[in-house]
PDB file of N, CA and C in Angstrom:
ATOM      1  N   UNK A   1       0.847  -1.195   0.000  1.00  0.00           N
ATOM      2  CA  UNK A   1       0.000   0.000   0.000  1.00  0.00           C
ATOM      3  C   UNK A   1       0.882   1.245   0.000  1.00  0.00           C
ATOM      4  N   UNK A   2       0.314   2.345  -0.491  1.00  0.00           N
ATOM      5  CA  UNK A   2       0.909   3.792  -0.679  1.00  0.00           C
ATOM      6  C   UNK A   2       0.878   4.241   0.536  1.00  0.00           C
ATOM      7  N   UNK A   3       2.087   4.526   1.167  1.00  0.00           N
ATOM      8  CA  UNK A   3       2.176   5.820   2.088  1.00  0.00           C
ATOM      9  C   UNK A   3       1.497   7.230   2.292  1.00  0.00           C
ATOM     10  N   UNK A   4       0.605   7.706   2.852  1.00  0.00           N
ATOM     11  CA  UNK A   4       0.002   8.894   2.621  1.00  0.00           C
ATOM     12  C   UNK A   4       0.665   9.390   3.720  1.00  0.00           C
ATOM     13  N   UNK A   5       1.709   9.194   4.254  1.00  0.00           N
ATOM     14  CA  UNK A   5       2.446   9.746   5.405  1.00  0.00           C
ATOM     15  C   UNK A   5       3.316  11.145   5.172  1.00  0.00           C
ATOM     16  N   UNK A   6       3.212  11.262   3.835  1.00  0.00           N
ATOM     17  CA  UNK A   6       3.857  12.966   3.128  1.00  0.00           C
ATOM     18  C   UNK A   6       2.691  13.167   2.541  1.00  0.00           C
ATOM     19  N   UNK A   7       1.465  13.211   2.277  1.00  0.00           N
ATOM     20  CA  UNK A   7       0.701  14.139   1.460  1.00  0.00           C
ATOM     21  C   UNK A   7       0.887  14.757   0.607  1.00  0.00           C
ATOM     22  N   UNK A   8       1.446  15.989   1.295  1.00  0.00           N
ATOM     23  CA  UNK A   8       1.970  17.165   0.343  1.00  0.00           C
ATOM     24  C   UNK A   8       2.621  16.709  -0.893  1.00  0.00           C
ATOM     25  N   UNK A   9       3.502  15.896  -0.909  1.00  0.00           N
ATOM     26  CA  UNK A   9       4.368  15.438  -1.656  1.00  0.00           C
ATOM     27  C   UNK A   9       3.289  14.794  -3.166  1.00  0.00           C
ATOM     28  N   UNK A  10       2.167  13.746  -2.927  1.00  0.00           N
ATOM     29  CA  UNK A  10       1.628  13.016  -3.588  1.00  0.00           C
ATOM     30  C   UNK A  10       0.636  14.650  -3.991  1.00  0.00           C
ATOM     31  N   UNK A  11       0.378  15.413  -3.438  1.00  0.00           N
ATOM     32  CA  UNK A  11      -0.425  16.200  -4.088  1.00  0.00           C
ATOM     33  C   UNK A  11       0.472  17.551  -5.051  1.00  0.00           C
ATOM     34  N   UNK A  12       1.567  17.681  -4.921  1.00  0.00           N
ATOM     35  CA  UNK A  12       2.220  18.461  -5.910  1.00  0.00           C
ATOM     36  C   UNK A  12       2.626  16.962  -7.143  1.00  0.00           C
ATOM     37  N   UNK A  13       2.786  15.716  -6.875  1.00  0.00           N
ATOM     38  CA  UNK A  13       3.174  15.158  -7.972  1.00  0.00           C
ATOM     39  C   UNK A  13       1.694  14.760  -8.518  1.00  0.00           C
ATOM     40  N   UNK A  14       0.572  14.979  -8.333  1.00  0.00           N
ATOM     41  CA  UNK A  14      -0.847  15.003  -8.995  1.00  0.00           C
ATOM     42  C   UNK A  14      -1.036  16.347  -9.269  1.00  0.00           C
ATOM     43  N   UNK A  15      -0.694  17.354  -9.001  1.00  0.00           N
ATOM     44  CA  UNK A  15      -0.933  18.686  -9.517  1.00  0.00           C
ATOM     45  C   UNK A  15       0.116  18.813 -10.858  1.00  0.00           C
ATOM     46  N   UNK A  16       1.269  18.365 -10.575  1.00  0.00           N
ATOM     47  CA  UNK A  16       2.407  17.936 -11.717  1.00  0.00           C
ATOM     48  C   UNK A  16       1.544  17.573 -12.834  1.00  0.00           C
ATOM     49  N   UNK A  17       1.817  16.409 -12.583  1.00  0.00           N
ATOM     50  CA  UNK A  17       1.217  15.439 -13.593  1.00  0.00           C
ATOM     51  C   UNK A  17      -0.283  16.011 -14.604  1.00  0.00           C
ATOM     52  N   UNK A  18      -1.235  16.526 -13.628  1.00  0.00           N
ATOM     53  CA  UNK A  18      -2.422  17.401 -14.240  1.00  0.00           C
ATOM     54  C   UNK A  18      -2.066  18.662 -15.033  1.00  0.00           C
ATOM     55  N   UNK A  19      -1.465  19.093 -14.650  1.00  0.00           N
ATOM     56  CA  UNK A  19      -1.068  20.345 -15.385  1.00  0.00           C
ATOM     57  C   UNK A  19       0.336  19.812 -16.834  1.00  0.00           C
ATOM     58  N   UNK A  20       0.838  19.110 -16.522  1.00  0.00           N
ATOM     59  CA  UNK A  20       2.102  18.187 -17.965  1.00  0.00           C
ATOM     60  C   UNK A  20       0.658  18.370 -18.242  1.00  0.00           C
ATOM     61  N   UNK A  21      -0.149  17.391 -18.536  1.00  0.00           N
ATOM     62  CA  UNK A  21      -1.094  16.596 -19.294  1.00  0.00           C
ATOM     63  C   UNK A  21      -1.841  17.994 -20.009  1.00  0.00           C
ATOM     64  N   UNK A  22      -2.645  18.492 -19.006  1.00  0.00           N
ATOM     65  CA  UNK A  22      -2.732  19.601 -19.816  1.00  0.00           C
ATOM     66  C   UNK A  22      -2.309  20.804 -20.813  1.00  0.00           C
ATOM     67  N   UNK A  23      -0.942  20.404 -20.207  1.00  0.00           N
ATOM     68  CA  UNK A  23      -0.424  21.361 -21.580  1.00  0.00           C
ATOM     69  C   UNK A  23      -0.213  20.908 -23.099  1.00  0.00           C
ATOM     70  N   UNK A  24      -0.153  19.286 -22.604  1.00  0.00           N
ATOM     71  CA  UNK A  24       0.261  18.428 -23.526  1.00  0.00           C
ATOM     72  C   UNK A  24      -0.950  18.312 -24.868  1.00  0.00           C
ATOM     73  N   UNK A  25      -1.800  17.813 -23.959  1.00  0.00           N
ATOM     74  CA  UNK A  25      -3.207  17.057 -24.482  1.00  0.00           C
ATOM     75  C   UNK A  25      -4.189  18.403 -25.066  1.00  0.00           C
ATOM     76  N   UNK A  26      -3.789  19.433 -24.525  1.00  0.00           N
ATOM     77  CA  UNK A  26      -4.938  20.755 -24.999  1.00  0.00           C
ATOM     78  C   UNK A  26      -4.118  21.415 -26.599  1.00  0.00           C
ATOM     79  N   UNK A  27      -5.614  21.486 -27.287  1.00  0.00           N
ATOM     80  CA  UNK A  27      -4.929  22.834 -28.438  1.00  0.00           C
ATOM     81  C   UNK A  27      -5.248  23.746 -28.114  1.00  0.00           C
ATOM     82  N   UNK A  28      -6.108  23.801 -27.435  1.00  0.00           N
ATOM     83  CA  UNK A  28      -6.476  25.272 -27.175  1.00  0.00           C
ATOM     84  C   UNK A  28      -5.791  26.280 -26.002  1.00  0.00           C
ATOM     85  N   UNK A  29      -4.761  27.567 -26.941  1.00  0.00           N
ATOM     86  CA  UNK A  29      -4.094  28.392 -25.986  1.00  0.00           C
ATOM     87  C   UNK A  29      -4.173  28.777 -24.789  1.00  0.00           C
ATOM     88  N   UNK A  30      -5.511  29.210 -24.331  1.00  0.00           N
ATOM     89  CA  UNK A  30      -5.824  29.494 -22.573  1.00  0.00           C
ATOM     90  C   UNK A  30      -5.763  28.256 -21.987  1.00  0.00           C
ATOM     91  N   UNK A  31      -6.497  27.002 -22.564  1.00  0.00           N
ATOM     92  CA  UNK A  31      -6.366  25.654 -21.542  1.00  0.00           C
ATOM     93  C   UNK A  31      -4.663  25.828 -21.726  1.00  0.00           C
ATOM     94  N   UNK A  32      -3.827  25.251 -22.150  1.00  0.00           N
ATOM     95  CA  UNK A  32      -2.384  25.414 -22.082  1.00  0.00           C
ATOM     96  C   UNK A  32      -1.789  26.337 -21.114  1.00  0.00           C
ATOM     97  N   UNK A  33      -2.406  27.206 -21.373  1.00  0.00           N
ATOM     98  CA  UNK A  33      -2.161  28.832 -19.935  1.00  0.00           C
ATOM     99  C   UNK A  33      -2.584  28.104 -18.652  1.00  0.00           C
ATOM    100  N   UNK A  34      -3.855  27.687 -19.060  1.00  0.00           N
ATOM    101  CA  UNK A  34      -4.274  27.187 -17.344  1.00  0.00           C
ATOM    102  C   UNK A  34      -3.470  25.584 -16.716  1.00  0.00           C
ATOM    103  N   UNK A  35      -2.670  24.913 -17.817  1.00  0.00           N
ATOM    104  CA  UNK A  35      -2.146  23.672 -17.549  1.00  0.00           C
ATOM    105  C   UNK A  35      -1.352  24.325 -16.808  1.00  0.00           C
ATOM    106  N   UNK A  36      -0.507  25.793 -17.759  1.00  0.00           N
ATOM    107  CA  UNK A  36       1.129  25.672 -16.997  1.00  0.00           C
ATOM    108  C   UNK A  36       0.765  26.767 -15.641  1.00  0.00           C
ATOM    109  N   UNK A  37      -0.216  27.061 -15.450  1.00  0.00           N
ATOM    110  CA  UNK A  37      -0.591  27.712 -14.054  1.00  0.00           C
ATOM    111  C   UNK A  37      -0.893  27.088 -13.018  1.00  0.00           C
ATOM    112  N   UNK A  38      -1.166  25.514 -13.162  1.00  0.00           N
ATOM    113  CA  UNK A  38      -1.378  24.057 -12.751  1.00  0.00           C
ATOM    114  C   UNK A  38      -0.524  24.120 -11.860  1.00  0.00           C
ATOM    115  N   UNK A  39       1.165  23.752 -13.383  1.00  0.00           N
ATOM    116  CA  UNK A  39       2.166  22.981 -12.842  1.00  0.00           C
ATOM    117  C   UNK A  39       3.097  24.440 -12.223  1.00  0.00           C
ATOM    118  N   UNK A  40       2.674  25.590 -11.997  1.00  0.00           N
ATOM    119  CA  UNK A  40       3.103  26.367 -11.669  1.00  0.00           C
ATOM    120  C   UNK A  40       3.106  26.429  -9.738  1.00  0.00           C
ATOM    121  N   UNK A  41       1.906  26.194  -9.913  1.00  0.00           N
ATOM    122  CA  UNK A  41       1.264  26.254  -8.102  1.00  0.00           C
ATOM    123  C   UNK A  41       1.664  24.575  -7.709  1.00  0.00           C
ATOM    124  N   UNK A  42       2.283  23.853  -8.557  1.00  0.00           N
ATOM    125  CA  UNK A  42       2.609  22.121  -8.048  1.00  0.00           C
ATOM    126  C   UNK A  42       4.211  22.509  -7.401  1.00  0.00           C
ATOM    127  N   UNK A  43       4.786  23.663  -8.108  1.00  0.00           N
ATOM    128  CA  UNK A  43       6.172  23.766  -8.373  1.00  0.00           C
ATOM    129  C   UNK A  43       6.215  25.020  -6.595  1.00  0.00           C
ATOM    130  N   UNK A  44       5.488  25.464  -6.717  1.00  0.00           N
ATOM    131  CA  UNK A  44       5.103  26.385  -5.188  1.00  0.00           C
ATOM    132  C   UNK A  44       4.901  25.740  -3.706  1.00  0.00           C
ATOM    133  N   UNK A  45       3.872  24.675  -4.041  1.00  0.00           N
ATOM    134  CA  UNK A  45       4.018  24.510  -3.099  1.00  0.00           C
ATOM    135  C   UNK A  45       5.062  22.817  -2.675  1.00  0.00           C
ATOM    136  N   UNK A  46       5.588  22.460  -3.723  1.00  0.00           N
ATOM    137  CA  UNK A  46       7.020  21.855  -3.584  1.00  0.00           C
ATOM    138  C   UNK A  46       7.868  22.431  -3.226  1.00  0.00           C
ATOM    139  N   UNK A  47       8.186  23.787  -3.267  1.00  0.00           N
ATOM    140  CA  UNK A  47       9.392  24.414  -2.430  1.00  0.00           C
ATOM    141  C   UNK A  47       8.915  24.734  -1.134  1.00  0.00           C
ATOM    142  N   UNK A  48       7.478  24.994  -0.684  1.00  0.00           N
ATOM    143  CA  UNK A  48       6.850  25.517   0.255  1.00  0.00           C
ATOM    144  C   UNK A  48       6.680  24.318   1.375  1.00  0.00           C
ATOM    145  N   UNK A  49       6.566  23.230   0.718  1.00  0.00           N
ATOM    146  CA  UNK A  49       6.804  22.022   1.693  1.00  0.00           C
ATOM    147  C   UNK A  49       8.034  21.290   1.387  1.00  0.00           C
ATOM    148  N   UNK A  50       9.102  21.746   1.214  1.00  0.00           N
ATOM    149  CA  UNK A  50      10.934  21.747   1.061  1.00  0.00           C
ATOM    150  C   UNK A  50      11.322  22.270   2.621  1.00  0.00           C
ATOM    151  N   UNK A  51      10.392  23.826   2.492  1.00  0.00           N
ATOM    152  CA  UNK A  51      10.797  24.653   3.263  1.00  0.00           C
ATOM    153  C   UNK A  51      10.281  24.322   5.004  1.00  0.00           C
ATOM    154  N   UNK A  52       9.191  23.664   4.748  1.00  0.00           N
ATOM    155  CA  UNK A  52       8.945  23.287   6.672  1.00  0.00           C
ATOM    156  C   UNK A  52       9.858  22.914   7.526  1.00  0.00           C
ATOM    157  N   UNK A  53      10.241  23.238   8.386  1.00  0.00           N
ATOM    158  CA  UNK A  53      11.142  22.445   9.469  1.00  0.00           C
ATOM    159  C   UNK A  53      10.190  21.970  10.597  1.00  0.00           C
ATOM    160  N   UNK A  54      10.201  20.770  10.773  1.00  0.00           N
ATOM    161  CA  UNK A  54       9.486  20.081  11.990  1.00  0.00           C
ATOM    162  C   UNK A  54       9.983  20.948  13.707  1.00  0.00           C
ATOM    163  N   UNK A  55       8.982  21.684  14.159  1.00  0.00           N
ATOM    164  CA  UNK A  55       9.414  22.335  15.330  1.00  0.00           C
ATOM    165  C   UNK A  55      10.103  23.506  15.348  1.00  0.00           C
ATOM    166  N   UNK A  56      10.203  24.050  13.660  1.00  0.00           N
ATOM    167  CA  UNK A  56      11.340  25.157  13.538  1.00  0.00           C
ATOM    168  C   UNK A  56      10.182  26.308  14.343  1.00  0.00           C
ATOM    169  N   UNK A  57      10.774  27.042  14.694  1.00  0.00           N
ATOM    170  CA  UNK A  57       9.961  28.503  14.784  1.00  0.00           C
ATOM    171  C   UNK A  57      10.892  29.418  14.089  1.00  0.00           C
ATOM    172  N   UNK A  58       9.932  30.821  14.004  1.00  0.00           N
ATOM    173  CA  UNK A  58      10.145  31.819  13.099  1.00  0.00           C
ATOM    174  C   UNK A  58      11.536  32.581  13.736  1.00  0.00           C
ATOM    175  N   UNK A  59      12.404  33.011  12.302  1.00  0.00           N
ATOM    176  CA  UNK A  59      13.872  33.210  12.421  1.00  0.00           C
ATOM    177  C   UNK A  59      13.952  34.472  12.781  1.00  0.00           C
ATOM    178  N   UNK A  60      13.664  34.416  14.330  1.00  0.00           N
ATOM    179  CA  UNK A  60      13.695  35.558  15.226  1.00  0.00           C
ATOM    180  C   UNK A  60      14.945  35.102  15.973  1.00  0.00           C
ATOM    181  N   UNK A  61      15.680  35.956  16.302  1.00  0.00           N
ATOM    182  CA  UNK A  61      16.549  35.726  18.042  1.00  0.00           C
ATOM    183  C   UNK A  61      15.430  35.535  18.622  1.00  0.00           C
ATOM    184  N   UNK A  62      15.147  34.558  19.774  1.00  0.00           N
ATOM    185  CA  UNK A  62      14.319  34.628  20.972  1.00  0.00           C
ATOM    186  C   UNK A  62      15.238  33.595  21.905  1.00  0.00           C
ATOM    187  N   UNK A  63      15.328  33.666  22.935  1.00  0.00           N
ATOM    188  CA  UNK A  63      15.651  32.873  24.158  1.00  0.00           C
ATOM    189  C   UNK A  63      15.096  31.798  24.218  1.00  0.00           C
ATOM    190  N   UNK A  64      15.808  30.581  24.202  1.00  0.00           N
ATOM    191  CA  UNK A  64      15.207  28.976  24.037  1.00  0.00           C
ATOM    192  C   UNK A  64      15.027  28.590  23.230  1.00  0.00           C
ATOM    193  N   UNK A  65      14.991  29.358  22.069  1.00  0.00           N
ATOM    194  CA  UNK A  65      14.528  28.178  20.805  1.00  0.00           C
ATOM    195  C   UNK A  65      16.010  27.773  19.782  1.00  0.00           C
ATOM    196  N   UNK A  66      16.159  26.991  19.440  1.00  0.00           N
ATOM    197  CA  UNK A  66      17.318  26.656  19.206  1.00  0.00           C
ATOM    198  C   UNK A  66      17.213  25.938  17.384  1.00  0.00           C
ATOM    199  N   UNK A  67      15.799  25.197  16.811  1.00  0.00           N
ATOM    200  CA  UNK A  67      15.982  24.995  15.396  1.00  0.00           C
ATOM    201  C   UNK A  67      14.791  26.852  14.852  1.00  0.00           C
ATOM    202  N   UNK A  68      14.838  26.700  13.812  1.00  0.00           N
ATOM    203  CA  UNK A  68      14.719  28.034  12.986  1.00  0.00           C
ATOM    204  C   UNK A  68      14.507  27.255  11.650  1.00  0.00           C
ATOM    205  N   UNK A  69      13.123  28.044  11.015  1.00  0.00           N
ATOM    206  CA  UNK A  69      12.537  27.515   9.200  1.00  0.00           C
ATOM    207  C   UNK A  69      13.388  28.414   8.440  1.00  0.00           C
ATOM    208  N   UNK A  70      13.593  28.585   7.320  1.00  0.00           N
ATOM    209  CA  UNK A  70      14.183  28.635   6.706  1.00  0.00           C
ATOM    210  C   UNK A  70      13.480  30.180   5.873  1.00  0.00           C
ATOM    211  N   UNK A  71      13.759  31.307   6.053  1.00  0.00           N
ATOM    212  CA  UNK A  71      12.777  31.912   5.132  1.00  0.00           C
ATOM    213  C   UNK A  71      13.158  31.741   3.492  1.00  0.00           C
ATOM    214  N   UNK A  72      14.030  31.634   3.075  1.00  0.00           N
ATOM    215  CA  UNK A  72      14.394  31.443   1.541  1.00  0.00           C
ATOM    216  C   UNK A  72      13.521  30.593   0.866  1.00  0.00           C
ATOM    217  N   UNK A  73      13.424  29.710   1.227  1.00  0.00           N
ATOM    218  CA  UNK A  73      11.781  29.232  -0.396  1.00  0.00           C
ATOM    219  C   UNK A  73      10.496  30.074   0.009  1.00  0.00           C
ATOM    220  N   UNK A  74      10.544  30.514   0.803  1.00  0.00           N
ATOM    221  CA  UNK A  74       9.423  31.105   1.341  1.00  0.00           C
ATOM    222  C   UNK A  74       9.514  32.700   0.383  1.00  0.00           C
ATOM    223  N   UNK A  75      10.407  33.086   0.617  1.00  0.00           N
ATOM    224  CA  UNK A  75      10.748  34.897  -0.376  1.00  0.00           C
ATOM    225  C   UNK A  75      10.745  34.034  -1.860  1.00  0.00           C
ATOM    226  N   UNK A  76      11.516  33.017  -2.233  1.00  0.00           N
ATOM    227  CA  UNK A  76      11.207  32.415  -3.560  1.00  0.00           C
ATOM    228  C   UNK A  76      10.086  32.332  -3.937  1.00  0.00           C
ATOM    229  N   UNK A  77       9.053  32.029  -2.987  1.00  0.00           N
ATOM    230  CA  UNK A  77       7.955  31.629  -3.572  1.00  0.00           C
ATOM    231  C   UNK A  77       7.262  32.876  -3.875  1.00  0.00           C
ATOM    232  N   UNK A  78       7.326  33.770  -3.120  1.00  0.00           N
ATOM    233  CA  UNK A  78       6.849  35.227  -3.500  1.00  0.00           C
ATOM    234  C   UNK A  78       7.240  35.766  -4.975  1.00  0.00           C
ATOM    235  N   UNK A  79       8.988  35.959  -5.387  1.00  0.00           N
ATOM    236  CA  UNK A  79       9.036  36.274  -6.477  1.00  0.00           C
ATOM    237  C   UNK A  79       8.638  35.210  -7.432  1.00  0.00           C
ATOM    238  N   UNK A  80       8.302  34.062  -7.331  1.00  0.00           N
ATOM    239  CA  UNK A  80       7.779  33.103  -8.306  1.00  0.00           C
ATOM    240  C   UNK A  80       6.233  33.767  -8.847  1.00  0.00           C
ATOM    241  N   UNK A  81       5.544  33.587  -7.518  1.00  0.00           N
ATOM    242  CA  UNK A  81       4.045  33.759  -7.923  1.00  0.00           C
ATOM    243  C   UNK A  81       3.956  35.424  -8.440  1.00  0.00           C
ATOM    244  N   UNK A  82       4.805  36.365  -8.514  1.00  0.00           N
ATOM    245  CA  UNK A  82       4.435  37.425  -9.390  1.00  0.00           C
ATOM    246  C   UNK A  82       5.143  37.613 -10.636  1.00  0.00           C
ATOM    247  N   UNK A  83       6.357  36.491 -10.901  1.00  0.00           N
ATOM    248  CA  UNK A  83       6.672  36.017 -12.360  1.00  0.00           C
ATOM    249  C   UNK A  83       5.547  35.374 -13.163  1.00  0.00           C
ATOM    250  N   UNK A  84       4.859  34.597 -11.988  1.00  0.00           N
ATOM    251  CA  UNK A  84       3.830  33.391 -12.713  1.00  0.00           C
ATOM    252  C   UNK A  84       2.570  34.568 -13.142  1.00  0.00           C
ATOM    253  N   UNK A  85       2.434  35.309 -12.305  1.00  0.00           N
ATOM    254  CA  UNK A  85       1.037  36.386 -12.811  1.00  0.00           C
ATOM    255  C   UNK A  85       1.681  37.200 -14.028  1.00  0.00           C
ATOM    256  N   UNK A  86       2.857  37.317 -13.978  1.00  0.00           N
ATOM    257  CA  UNK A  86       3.293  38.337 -14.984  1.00  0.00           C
ATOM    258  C   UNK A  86       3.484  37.525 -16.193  1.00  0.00           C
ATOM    259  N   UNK A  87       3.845  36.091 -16.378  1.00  0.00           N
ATOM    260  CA  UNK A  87       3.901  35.406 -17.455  1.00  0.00           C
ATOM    261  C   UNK A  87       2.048  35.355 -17.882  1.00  0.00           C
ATOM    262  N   UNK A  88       1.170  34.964 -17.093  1.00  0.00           N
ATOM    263  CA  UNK A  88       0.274  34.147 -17.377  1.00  0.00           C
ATOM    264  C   UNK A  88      -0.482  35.997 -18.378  1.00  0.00           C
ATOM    265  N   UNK A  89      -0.024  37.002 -17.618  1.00  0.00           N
ATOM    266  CA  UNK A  89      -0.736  38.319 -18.294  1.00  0.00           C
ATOM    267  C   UNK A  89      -0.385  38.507 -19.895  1.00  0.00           C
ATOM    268  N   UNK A  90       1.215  37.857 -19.826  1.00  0.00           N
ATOM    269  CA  UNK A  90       1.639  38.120 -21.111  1.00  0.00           C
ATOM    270  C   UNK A  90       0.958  37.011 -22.008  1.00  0.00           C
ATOM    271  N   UNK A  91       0.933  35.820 -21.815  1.00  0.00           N
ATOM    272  CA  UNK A  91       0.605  35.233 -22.397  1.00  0.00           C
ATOM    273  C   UNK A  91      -1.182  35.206 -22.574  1.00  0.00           C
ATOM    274  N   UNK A  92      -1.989  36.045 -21.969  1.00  0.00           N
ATOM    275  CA  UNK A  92      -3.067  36.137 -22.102  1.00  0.00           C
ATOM    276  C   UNK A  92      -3.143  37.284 -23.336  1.00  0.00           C
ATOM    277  N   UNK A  93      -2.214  38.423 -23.139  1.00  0.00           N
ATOM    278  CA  UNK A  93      -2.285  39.180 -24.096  1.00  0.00           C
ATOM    279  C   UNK A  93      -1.768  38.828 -25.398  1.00  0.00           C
ATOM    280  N   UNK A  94      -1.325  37.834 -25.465  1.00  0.00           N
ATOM    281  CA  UNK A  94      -0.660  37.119 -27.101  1.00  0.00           C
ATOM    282  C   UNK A  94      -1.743  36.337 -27.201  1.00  0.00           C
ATOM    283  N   UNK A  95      -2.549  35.533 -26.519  1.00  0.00           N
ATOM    284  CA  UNK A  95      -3.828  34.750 -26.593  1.00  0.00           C
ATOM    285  C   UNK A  95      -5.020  36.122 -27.656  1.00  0.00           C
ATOM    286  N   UNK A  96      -4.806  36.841 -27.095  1.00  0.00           N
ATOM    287  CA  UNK A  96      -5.798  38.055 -27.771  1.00  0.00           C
ATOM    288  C   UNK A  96      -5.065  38.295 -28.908  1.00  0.00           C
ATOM    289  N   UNK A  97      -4.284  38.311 -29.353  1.00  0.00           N
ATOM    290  CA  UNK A  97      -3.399  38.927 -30.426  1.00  0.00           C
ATOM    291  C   UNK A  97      -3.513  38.120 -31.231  1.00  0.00           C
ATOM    292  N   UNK A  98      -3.403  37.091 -30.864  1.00  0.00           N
ATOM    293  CA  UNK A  98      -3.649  35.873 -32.319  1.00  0.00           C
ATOM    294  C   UNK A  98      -4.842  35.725 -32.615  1.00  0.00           C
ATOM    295  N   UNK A  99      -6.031  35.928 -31.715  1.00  0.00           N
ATOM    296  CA  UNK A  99      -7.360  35.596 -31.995  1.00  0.00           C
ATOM    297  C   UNK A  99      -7.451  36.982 -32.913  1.00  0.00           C
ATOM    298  N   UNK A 100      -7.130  37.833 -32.405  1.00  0.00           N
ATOM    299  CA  UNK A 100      -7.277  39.081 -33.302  1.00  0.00           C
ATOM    300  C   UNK A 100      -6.962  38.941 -35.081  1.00  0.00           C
ATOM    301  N   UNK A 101      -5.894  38.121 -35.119  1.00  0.00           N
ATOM    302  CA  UNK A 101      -5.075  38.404 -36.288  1.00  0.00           C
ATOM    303  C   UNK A 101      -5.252  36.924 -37.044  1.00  0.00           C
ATOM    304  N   UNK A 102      -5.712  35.913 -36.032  1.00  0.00           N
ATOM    305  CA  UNK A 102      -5.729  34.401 -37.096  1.00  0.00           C
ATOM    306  C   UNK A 102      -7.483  34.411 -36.770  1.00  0.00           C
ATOM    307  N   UNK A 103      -8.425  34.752 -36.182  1.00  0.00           N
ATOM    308  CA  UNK A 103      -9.294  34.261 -35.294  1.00  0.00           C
ATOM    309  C   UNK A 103      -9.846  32.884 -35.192  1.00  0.00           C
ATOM    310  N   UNK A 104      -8.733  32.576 -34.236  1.00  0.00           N
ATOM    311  CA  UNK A 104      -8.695  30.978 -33.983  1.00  0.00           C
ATOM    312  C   UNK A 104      -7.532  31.296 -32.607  1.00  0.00           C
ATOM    313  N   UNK A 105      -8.099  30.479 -31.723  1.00  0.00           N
ATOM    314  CA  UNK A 105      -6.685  29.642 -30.647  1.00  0.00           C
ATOM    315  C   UNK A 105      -6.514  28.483 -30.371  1.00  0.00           C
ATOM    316  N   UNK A 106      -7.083  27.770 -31.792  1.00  0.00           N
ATOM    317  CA  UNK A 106      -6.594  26.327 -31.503  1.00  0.00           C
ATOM    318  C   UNK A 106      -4.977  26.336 -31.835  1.00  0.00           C
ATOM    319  N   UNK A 107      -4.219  25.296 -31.681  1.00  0.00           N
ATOM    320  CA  UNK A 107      -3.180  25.628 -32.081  1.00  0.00           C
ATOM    321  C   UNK A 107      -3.042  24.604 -33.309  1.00  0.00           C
ATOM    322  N   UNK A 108      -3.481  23.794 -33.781  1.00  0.00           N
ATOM    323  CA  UNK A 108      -3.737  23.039 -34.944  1.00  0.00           C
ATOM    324  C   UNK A 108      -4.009  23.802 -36.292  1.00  0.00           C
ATOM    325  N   UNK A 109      -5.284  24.690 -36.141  1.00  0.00           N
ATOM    326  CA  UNK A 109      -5.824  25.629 -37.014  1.00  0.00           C
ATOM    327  C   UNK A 109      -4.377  26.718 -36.837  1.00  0.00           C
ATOM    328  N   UNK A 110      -4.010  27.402 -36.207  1.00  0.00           N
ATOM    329  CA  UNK A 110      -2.566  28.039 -36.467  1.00  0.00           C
ATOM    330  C   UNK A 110      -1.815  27.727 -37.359  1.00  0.00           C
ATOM    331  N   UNK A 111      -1.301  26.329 -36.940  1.00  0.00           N
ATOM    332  CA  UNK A 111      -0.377  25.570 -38.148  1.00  0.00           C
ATOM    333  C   UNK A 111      -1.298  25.839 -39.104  1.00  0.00           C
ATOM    334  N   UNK A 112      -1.904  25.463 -39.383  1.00  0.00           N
ATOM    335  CA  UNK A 112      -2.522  25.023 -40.853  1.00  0.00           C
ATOM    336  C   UNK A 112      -3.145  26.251 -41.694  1.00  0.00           C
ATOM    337  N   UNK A 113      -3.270  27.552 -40.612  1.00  0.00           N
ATOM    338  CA  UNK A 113      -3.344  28.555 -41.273  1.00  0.00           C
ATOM    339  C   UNK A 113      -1.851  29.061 -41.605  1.00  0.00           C
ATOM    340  N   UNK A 114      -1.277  28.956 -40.727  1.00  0.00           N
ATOM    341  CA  UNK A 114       0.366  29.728 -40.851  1.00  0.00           C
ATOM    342  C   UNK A 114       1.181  29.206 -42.187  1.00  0.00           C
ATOM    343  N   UNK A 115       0.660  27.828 -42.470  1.00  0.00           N
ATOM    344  CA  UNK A 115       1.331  26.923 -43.502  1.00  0.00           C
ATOM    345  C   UNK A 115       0.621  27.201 -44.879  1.00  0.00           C
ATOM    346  N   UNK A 116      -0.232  27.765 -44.632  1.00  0.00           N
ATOM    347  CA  UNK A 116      -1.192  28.206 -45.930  1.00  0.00           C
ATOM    348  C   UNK A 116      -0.841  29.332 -46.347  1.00  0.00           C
ATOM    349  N   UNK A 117       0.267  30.734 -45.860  1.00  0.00           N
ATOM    350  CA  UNK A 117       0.486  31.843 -46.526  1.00  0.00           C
ATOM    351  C   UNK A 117       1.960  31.601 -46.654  1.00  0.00           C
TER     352      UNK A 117
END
């Protein structure tokens, strides 16, 4: 039988896996956006449960406490998730740009229009 004794772990490698698939298996540009926004938040909170220390407390000086968490994946994860909003904006605005200019976001119909001029 499977260990459910890490959780976390089995639920970023099912958030993984859902979001691959989706980028894989979709033609359509926004589903693809929303796969890699998937495997984006799988990849977050894999560093975010990297980062727990069993019993750590917060990396204050205080008297008596002697282990300490780690803040570094923790500030990582911050500049991640406003790369990930800033990618997912850009790529929403090229999502509009092509519908504008091919009107289509499959990505099949792309090829096959792109191959036609």
């Amino acid at each position: 039988m499977i260990s459910l004794g890490l959780y976390n772990y089995w639920i970023v490698i099912a958030l993984m896996m859902t979001g691959l698939y989706t980028m894989i298996s979709r033609g359509n540009l926004v589903k693809k956006l929303v796969g890699l926004n998937i495997f984006q938040t799988a990849v977050f909170f894999l560093y975010i449960s990297m980062g727990m220390v069993e019993d750590g407390a917060v990396p204050i000086l205080t008297e008596g406490v002697t282990r300490y968490s780690n803040p570094l994946p923790h500030v990582l994860i911050l500049t991640a998730i406003v790369v990930g909003v800033a990618t997912t904006a850009l790529g929403l605005a090229l999502v509009v740009r092509i519908k504008e200019a091919y009107d289509t976001v499959d990505e099949d119909e792309l090829h096959r229009l792109d191959n036609d001029f």
